[in-house]
Protein backbone atom coordinates (compact mmCIF):
# COMPACT_ATOMS: atom_id res chain seq x y z
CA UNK A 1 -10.12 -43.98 -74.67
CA UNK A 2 -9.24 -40.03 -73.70
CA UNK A 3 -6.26 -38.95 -75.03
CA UNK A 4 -2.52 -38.09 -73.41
CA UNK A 5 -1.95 -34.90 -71.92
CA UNK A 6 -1.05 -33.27 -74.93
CA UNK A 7 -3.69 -32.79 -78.13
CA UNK A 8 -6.86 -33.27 -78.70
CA UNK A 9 -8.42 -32.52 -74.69
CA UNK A 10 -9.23 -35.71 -72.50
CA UNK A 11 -12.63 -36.26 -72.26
CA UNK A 12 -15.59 -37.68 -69.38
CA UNK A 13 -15.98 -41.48 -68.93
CA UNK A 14 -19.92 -41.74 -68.91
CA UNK A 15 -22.14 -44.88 -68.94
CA UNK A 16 -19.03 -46.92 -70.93
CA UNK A 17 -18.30 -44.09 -73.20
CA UNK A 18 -15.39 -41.46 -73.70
CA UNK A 19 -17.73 -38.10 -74.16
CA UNK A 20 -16.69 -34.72 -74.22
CA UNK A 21 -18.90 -32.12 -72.05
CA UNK A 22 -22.22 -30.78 -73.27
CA UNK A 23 -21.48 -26.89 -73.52
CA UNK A 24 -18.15 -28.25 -74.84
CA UNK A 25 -15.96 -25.91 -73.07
CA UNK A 26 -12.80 -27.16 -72.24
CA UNK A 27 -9.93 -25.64 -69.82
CA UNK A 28 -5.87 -26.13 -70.25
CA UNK A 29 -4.21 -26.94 -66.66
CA UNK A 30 -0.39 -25.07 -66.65
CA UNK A 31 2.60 -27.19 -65.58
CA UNK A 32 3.08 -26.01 -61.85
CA UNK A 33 7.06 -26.46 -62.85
CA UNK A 34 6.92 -24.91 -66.16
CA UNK A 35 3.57 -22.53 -65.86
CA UNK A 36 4.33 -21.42 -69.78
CA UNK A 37 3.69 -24.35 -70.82
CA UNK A 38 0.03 -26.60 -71.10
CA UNK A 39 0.40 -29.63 -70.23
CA UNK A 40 -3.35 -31.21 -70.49
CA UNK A 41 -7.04 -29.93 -71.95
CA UNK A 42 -9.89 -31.44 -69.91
CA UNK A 43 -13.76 -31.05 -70.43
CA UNK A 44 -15.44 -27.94 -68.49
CA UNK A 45 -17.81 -30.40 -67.27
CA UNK A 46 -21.62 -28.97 -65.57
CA UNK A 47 -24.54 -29.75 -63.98
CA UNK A 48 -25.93 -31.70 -67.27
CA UNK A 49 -22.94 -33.82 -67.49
CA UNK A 50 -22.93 -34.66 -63.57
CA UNK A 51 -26.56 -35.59 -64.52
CA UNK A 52 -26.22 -37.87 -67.43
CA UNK A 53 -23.49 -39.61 -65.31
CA UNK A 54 -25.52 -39.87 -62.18
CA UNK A 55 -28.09 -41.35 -64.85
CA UNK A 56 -25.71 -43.73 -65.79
CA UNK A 57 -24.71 -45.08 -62.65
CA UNK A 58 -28.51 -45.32 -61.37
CA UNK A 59 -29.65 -47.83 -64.26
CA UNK A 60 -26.01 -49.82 -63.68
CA UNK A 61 -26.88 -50.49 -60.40
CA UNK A 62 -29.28 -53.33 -60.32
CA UNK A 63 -26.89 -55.75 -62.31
CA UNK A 64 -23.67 -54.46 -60.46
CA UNK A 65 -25.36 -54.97 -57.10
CA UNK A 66 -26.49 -58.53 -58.36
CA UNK A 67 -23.37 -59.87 -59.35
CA UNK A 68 -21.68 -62.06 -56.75
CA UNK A 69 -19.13 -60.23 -54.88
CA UNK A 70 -16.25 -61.87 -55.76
CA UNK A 71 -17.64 -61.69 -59.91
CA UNK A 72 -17.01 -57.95 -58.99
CA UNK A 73 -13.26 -58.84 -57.77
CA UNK A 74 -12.44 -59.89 -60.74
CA UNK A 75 -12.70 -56.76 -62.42
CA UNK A 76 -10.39 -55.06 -59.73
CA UNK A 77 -7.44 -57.67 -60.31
CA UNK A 78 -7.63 -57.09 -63.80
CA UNK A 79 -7.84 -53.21 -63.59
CA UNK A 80 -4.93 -53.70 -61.09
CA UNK A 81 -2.63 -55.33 -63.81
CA UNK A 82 -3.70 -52.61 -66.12
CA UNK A 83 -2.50 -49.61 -63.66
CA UNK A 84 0.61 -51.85 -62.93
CA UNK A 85 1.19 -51.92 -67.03
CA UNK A 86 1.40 -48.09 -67.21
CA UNK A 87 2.51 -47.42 -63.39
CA UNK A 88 5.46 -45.45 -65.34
CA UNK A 89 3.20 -43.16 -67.37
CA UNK A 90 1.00 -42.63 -64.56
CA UNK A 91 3.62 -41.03 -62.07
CA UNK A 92 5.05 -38.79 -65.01
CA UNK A 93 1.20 -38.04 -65.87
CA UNK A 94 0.95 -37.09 -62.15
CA UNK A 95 4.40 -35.24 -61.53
CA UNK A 96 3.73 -32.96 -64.63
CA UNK A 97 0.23 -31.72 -63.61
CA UNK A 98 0.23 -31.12 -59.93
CA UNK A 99 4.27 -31.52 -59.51
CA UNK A 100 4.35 -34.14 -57.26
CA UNK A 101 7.90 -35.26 -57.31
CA UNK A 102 8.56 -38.03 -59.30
CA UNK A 103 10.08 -39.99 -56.71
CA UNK A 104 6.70 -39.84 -54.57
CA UNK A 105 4.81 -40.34 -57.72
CA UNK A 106 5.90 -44.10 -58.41
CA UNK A 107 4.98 -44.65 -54.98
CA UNK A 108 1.52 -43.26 -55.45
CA UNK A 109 0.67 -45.33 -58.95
CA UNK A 110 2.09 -48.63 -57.39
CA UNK A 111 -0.20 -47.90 -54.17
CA UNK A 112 -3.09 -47.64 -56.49
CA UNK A 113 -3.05 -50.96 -57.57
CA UNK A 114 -2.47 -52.48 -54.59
CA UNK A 115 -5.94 -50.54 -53.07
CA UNK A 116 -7.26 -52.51 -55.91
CA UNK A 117 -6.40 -55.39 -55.35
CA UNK A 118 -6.87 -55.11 -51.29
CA UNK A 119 -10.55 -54.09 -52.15
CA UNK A 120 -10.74 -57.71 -54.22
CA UNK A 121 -9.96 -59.42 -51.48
CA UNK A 122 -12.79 -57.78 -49.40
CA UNK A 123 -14.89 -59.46 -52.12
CA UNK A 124 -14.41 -62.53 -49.91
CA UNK A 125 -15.38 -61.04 -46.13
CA UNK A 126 -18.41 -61.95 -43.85
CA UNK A 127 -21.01 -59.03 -45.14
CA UNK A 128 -23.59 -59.86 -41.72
CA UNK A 129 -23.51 -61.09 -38.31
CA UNK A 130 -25.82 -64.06 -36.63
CA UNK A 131 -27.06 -63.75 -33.45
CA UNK A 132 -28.44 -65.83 -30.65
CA UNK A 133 -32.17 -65.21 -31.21
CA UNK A 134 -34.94 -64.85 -28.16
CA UNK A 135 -37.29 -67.37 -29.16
CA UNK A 136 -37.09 -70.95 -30.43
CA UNK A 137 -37.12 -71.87 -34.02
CA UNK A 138 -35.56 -68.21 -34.92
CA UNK A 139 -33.06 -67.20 -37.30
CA UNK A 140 -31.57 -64.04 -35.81
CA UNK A 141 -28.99 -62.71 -38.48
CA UNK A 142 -27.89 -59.16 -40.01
CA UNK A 143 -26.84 -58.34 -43.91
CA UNK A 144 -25.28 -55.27 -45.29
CA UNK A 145 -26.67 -54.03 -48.37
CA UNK A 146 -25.21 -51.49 -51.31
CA UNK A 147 -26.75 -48.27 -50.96
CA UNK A 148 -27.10 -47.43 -54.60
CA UNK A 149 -25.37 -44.56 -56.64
CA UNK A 150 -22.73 -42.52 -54.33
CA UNK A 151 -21.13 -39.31 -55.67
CA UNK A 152 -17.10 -39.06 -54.38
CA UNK A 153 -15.29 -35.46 -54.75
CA UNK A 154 -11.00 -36.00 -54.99
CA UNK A 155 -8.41 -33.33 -54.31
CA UNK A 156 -5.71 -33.03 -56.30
CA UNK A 157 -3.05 -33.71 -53.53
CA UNK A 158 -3.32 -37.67 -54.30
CA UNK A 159 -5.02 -37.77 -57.76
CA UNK A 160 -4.62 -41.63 -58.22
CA UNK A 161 -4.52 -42.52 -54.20
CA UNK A 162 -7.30 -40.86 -53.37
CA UNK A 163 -9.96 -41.31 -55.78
CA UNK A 164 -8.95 -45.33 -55.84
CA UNK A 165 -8.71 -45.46 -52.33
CA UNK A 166 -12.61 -44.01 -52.34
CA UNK A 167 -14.09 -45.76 -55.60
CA UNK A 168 -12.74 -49.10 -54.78
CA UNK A 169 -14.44 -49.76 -51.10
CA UNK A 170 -18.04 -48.52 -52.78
CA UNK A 171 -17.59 -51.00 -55.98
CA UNK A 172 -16.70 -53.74 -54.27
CA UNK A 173 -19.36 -53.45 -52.06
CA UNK A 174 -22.34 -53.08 -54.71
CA UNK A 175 -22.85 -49.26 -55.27
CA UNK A 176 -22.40 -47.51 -58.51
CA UNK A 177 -20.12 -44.45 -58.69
CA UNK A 178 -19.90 -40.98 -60.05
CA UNK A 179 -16.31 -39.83 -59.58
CA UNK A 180 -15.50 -35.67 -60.07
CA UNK A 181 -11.72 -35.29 -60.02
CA UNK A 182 -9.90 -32.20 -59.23
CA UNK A 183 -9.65 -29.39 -61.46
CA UNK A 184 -5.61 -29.35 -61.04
CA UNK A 185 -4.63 -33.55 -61.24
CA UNK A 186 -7.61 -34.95 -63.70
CA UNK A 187 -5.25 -37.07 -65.96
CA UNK A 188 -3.84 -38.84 -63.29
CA UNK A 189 -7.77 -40.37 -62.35
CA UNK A 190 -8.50 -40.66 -65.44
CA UNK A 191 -5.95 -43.37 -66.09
CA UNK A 192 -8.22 -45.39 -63.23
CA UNK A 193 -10.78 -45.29 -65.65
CA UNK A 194 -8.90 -46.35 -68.62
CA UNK A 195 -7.94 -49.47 -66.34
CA UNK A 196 -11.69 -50.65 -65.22
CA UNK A 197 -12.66 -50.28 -69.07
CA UNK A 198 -10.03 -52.28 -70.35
CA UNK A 199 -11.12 -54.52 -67.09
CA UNK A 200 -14.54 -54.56 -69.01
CA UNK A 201 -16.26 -53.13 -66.04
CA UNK A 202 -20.14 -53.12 -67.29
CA UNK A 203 -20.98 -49.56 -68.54
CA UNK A 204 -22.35 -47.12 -66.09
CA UNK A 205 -20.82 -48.73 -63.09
CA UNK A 206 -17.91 -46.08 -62.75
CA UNK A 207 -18.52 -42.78 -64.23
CA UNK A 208 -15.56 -40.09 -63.65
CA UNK A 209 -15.89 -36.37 -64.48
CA UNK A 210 -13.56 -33.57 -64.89
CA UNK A 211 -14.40 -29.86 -64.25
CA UNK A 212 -14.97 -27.55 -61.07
CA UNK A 213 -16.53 -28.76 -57.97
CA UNK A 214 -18.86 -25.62 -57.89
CA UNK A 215 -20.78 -27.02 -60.68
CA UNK A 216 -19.94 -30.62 -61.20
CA UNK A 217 -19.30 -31.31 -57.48
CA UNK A 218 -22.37 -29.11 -56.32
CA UNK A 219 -24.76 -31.18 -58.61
CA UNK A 220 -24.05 -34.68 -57.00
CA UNK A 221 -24.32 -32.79 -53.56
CA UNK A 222 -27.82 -31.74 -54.63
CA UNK A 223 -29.18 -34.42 -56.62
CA UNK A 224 -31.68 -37.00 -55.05
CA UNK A 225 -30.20 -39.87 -56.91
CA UNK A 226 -27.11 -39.56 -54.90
CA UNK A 227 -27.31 -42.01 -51.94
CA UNK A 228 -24.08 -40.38 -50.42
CA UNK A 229 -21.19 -38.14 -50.74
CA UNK A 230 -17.48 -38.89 -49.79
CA UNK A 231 -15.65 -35.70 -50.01
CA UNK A 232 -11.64 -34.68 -49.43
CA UNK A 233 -10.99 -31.08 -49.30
CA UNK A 234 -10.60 -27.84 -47.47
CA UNK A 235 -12.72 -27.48 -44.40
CA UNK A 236 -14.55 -24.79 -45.50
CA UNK A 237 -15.70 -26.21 -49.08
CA UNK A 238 -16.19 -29.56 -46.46
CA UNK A 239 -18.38 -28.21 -44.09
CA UNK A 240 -20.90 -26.58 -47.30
CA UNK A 241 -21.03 -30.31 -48.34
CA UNK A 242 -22.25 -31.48 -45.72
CA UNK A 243 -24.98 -29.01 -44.91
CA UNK A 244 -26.44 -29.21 -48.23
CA UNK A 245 -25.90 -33.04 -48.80
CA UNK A 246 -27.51 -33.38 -45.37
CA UNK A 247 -30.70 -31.38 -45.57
CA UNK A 248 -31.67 -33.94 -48.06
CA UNK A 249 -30.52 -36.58 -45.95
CA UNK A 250 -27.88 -37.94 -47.86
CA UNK A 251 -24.98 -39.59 -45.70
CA UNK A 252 -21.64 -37.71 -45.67
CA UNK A 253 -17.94 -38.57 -45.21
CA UNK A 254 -15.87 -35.88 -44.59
CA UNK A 255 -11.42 -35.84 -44.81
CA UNK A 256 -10.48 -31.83 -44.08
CA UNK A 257 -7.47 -30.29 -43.18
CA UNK A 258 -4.68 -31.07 -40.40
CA UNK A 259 -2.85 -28.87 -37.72
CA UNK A 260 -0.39 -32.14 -37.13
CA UNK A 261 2.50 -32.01 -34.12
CA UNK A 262 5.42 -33.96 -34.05
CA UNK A 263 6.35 -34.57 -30.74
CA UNK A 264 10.53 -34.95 -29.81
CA UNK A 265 11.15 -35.96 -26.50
CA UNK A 266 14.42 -35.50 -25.09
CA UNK A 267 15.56 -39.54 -25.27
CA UNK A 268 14.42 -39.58 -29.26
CA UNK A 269 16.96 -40.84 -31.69
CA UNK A 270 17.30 -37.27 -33.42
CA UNK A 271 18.92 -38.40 -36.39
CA UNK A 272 16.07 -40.23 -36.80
CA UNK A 273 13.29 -37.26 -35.69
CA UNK A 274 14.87 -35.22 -37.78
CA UNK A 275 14.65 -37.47 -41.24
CA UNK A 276 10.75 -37.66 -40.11
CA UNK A 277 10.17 -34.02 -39.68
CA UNK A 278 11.70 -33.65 -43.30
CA UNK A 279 9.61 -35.53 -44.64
CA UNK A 280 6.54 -34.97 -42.65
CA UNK A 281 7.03 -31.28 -43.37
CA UNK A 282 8.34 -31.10 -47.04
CA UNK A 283 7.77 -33.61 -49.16
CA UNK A 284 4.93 -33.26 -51.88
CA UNK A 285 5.64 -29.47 -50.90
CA UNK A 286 4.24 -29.92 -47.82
CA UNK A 287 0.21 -30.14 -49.67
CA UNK A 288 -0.56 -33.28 -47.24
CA UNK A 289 -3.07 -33.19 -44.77
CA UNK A 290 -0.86 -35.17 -42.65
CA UNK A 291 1.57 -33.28 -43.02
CA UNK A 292 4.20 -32.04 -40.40
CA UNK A 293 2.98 -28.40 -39.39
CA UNK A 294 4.34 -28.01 -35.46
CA UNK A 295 7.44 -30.04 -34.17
CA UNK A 296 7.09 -29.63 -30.21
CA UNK A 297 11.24 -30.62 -28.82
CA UNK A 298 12.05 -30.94 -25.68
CA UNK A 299 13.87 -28.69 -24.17
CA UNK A 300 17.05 -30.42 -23.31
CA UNK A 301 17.26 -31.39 -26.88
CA UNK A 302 16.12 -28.70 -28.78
CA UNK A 303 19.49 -27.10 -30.18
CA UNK A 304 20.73 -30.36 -31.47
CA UNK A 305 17.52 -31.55 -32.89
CA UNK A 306 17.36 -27.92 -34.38
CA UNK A 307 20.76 -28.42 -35.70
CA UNK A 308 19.96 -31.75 -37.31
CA UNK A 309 16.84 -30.48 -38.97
CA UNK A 310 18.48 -27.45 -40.56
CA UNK A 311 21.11 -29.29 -41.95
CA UNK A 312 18.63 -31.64 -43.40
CA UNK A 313 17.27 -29.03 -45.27
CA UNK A 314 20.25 -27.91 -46.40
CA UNK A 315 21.04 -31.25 -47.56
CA UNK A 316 18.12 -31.80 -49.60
CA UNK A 317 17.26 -32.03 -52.95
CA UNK A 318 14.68 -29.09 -54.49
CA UNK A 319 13.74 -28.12 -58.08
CA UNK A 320 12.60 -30.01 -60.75
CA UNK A 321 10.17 -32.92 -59.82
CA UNK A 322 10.71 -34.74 -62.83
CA UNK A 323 14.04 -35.57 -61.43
CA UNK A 324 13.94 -38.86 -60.07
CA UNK A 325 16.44 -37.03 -57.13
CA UNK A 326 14.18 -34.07 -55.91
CA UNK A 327 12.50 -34.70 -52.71
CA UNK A 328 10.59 -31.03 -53.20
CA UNK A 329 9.31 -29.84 -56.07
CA UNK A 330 6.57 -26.79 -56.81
CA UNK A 331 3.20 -25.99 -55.38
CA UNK A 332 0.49 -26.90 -57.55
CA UNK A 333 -0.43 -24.00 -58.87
CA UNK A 334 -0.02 -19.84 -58.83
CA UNK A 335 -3.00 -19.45 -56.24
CA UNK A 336 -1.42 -22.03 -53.86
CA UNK A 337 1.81 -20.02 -54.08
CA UNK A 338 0.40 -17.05 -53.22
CA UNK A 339 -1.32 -18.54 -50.21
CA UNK A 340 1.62 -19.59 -48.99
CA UNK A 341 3.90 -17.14 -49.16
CA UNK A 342 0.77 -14.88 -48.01
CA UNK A 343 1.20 -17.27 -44.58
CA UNK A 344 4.71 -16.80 -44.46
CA UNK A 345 4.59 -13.01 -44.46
CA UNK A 346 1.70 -13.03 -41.94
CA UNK A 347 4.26 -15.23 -40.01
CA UNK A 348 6.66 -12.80 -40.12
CA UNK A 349 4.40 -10.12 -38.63
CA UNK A 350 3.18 -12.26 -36.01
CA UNK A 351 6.62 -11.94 -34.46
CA UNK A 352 7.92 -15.82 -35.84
CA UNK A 353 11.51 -16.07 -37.09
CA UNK A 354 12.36 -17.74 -40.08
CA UNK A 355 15.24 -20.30 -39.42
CA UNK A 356 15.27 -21.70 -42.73
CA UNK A 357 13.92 -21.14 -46.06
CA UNK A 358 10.50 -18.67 -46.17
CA UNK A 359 11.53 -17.50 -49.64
CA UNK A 360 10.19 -18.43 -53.43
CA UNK A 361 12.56 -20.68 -55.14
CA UNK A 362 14.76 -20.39 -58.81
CA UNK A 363 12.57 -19.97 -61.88
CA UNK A 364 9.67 -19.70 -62.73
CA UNK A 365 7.46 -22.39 -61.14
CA UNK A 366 5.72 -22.61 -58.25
CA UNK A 367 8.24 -23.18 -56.04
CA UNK A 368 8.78 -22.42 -52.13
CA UNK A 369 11.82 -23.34 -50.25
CA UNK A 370 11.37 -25.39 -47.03
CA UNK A 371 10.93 -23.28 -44.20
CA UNK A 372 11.20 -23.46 -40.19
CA UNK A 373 9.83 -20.67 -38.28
CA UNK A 374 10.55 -20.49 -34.65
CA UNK A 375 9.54 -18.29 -31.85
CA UNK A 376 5.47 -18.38 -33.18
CA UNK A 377 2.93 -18.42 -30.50
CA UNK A 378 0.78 -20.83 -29.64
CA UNK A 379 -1.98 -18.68 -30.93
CA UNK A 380 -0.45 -17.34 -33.86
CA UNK A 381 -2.11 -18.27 -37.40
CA UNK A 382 0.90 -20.69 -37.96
CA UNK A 383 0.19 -22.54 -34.76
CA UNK A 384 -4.11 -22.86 -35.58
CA UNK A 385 -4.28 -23.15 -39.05
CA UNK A 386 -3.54 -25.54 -42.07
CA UNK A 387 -1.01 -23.49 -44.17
CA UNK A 388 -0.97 -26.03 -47.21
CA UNK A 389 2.81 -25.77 -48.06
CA UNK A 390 6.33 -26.46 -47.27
CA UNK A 391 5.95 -24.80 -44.23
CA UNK A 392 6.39 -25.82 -40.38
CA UNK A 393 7.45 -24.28 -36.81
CA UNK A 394 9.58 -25.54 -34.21
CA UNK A 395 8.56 -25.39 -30.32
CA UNK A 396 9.74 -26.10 -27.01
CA UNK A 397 8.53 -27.70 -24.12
CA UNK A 398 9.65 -28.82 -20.93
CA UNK A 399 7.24 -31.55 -19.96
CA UNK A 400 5.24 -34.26 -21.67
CA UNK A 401 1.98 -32.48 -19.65
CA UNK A 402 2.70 -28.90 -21.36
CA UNK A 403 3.82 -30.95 -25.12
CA UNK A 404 0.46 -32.95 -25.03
CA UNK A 405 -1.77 -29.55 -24.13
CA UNK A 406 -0.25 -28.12 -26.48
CA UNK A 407 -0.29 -30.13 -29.27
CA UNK A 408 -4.21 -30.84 -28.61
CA UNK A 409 -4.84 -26.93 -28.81
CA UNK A 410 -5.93 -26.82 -31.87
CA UNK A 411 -9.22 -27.29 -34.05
CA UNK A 412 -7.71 -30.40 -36.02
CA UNK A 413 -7.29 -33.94 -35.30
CA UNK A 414 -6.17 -36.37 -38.00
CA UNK A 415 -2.89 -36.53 -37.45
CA UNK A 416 0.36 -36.59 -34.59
CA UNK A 417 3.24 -38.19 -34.27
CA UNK A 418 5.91 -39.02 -31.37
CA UNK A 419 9.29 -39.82 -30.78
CA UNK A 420 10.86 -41.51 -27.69
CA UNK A 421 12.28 -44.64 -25.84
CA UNK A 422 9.65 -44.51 -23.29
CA UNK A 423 6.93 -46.91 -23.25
CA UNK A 424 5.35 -44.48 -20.22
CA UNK A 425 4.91 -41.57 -22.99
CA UNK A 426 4.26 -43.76 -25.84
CA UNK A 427 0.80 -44.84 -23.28
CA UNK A 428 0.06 -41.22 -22.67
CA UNK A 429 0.28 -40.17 -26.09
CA UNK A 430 -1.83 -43.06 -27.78
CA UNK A 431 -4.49 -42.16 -24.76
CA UNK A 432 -4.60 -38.88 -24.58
CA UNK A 433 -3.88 -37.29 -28.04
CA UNK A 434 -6.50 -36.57 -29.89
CA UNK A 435 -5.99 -37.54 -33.41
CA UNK A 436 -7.33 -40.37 -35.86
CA UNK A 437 -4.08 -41.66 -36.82
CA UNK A 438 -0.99 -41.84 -33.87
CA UNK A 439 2.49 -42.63 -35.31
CA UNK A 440 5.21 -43.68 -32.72
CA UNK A 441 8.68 -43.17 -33.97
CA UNK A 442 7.46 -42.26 -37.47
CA UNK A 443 6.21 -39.32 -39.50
CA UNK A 444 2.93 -37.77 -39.52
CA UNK A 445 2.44 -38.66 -43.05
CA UNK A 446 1.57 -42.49 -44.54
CA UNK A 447 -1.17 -44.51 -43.74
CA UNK A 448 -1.82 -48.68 -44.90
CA UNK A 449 -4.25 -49.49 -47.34
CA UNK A 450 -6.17 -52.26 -44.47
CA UNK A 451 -6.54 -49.86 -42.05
CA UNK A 452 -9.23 -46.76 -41.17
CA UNK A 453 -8.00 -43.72 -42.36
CA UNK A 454 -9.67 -40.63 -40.93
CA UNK A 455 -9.57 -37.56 -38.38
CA UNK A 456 -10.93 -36.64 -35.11
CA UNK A 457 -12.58 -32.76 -34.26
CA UNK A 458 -12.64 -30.57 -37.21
CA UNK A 459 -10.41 -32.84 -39.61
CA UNK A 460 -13.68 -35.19 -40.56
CA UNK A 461 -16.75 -36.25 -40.53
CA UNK A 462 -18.43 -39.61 -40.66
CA UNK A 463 -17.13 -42.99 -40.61
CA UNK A 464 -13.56 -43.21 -41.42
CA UNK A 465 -12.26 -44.09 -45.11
CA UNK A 466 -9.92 -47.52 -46.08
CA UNK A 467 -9.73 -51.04 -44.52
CA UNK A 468 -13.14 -52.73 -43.11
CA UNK A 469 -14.19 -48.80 -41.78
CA UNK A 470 -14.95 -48.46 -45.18
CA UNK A 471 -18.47 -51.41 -45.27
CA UNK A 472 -20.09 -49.35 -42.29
CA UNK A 473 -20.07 -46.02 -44.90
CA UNK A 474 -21.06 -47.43 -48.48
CA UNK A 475 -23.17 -50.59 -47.30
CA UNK A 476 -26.12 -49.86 -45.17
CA UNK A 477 -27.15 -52.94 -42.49
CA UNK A 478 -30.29 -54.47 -42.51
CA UNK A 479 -31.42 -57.11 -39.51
CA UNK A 480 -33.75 -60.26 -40.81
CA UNK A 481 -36.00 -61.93 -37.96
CA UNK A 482 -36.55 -65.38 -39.52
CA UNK A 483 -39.37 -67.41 -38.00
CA UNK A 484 -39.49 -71.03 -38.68
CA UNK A 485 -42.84 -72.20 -40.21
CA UNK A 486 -45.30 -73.59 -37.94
CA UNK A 487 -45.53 -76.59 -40.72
């Protein structure tokens, strides 16, 4: 097994066994809370490592594919019990290396486990389709087949979520798996594959990596034993997967950034608005790609949602994410602090005014207080782009016409959200906003483990991830024209 985030440094799961990297360089990830202190060593991983794994997975294959779907379930239900066992260690794991509160990260590990055992059940789902056929004595049926070894590349926003929520549809389906997890969260995955080997998944089947995605990440993009890439990221490190994955003509699946709106109209329960735009815009520190970035109010109730919002913040709980009572804790790491306060400055000079917050927090970790802007234009870098942070800007509107242009003028679609009594504007939203996932009287954040997950426009690319989306991406369909025989 790799070892704890303290000691001797965590090592690669490849073809069944617990190696360290071939140049053997290793990198220490800082506590985003406590940045003087180290709180994991992980292998440096390169091109030669993401090549013995691919290896791996590409002679696992045959037998994995062979075995009897529901054979393979078993595995997941027992890897599901093992992630339940340590659910506990996994969330502290998580909360100390990216500073995802811990609150948030209990959620996260128990959600894990239940992808798993979703995915079993899969196991058990029609895999074809028979049609009527155009001649007599035809069968006229269709089969979906594993495509082989597929290379997935996890942020570090949802390092258990995530990477189970992308390994479990293409196991379950027959395809072997090279997993590279993020430079900033890799001992939170790793505890996934702790789980399938005390599962007694057959060596080879899942391989998981640590190290940077310019080396490890760039040789499953280039290599021709890779049958396809899933990918969740920024757009820009998105959009270079997918032009060199696709010049080779691997398949892609693509989950990029969000500009999401919020939508108050003026008969929304604002209490209620308000507790959603909280936590749409702040919790995890705001690094969601659903996340709450614009909150378009009506203009009738604009002061009083305003009111409620602010003293929401003012009410919440920020510092420490190992405290089970902090709703925000730090960014994940120096360069994400930077960035944001970098976008709060640049708000600043694009003529927004800060309502609440736009200032670093106590001590010394990478910590930014929740902040409201107000007065930013439409086509101010606030209003267009995905500021990864605790960071969002209120609006006004008169009309649902002007809130629904505006809330589609942007590159992004994978998230929006409204609130209202009116069945009339509930219709017009779910038609006309364009977004992958619509939440009525919700937050922009949260999605099910049995439905698609995915964006619309520049937030993705492909078929969408989670629920039954997830057989048209990893299986590929075949169609079989059976003739009877003449005798």
């Amino acid at each position: 097994m790799t070892e704890t985030l303290t000691g001797t440094p965590a090592r690669n799961y490849v073809g069944g066994e617990w190696l360290e990297a071939g140049s053997g360089e290793t990198y220490e990830k800082l506590d985003p809370w406590r940045p003087s202190e180290t709180c994991g060593v992980y292998q440096a991983s390169g091109a030669e490592d993401a090549h013995a794994a691919i290896v791996a997975a590409r002679e696992a294959f045959p037998g994995w594919a062979a075995l009897p779907a529901p054979a393979r379930a078993a595995f997941f239900h027992r890897a599901a019990d093992a992630l339940d066992a340590r659910s506990e260690r996994i969330a502290r794991d998580m909360t100390a290396e990216m500073g995802k509160p811990l609150r948030e990260a209990r959620m996260e590990a128990s959600r894990a486990a239940t992808i798993l055992r979703f995915a079993a059940g899969e196991a058990w789902r029609p895999i074809g389709e028979v049609y009527a056929a155009s001649v007599p004595m035809q069968r006229l049926y269709t089969v979906r087949r594993p495509l082989g070894v597929v290379g997935l590349i996890t942020p570090w926003n949802f390092p258990i979520a995530i990477p189970v929520w992308k390994l479990a549809p293409a196991l379950i389906h027959g395809n072997a798996v090279v997993l590279k997890l993020a430079w900033d969260a890799p001992r939170t995955g790793l505890h996934v594959a702790e789980c399938f080997a005390e599962a007694g998944l057959p060596a080879g089947v899942l391989n998981v990596l640590t190290g940077s995605g310019s080396k490890v990440g760039a040789a499953l993009v280039e290599s021709p034993d890779v049958r396809a890439i899933s990918f969740t990221g920024s757009v820009a490190v998105g959009h270079g997967v997918r032009e060199a994955a696709t010049a080779r003509g691997c398949r892609v699946q693509l989950e990029l950034g969000g500009q999401n709106p919020l939508v108050v109209m003026a008969d929304a329960e604002l209490e209620r608005a308000a507790e959603a735009a909280y936590a749409g815009a702040f919790w995890s520190a705001g690094q969601k790609c659903t996340a709450t970035r614009r909150i378009l109010v009506q203009e009738g109730v604009y002061d009083a949602f305003r009111e409620k919002l602010l003293a929401r913040i003012a009410a919440g709980r920020v510092g420490d994410p190992a405290d089970p009572e902090t709703e925000v804790g730090p960014l994940v790491n120096e360069g994400a602090l930077e960035d944001v306060l970098a976008a709060v400055e640049r708000g600043r000079n694009e003529g927004g005014a800060v309502a609440a917050g736009g200032t670093r927090g106590e001590g010394e970790g990478f910590l930014v207080e929740p902040t409201v802007f107000e007065d930013v234009a439409d086509d101010a870098y606030l209003s267009c782009e995905e500021v990864f942070g605790p960071v969002t800007s209120l609006y006004r509107f008169a009309t649902l016409d002007e809130a629904l242009e505006r809330a589609n003028a942007v590159p992004f679609g994978l998230s929006a959200s409204i609130f209202t009594r009116d069945l009339h504007a509930v219709q017009r939203f779910s038609e006309e906003q364009q977004a992958g996932i619509l939440h009525v009287n919700s937050q922009t954040a949260g999605a099910d483990v049995h439905v698609p997950f995915g964006g619309i426009k520049g937030s993705g690319f492909g078929p969408h991830e989670q629920g039954r989306a997830a057989l048209e991406f990893f299986t590929e369909a075949v169609t079989v024209y059976q003739d009877a025989p003449l005798a």
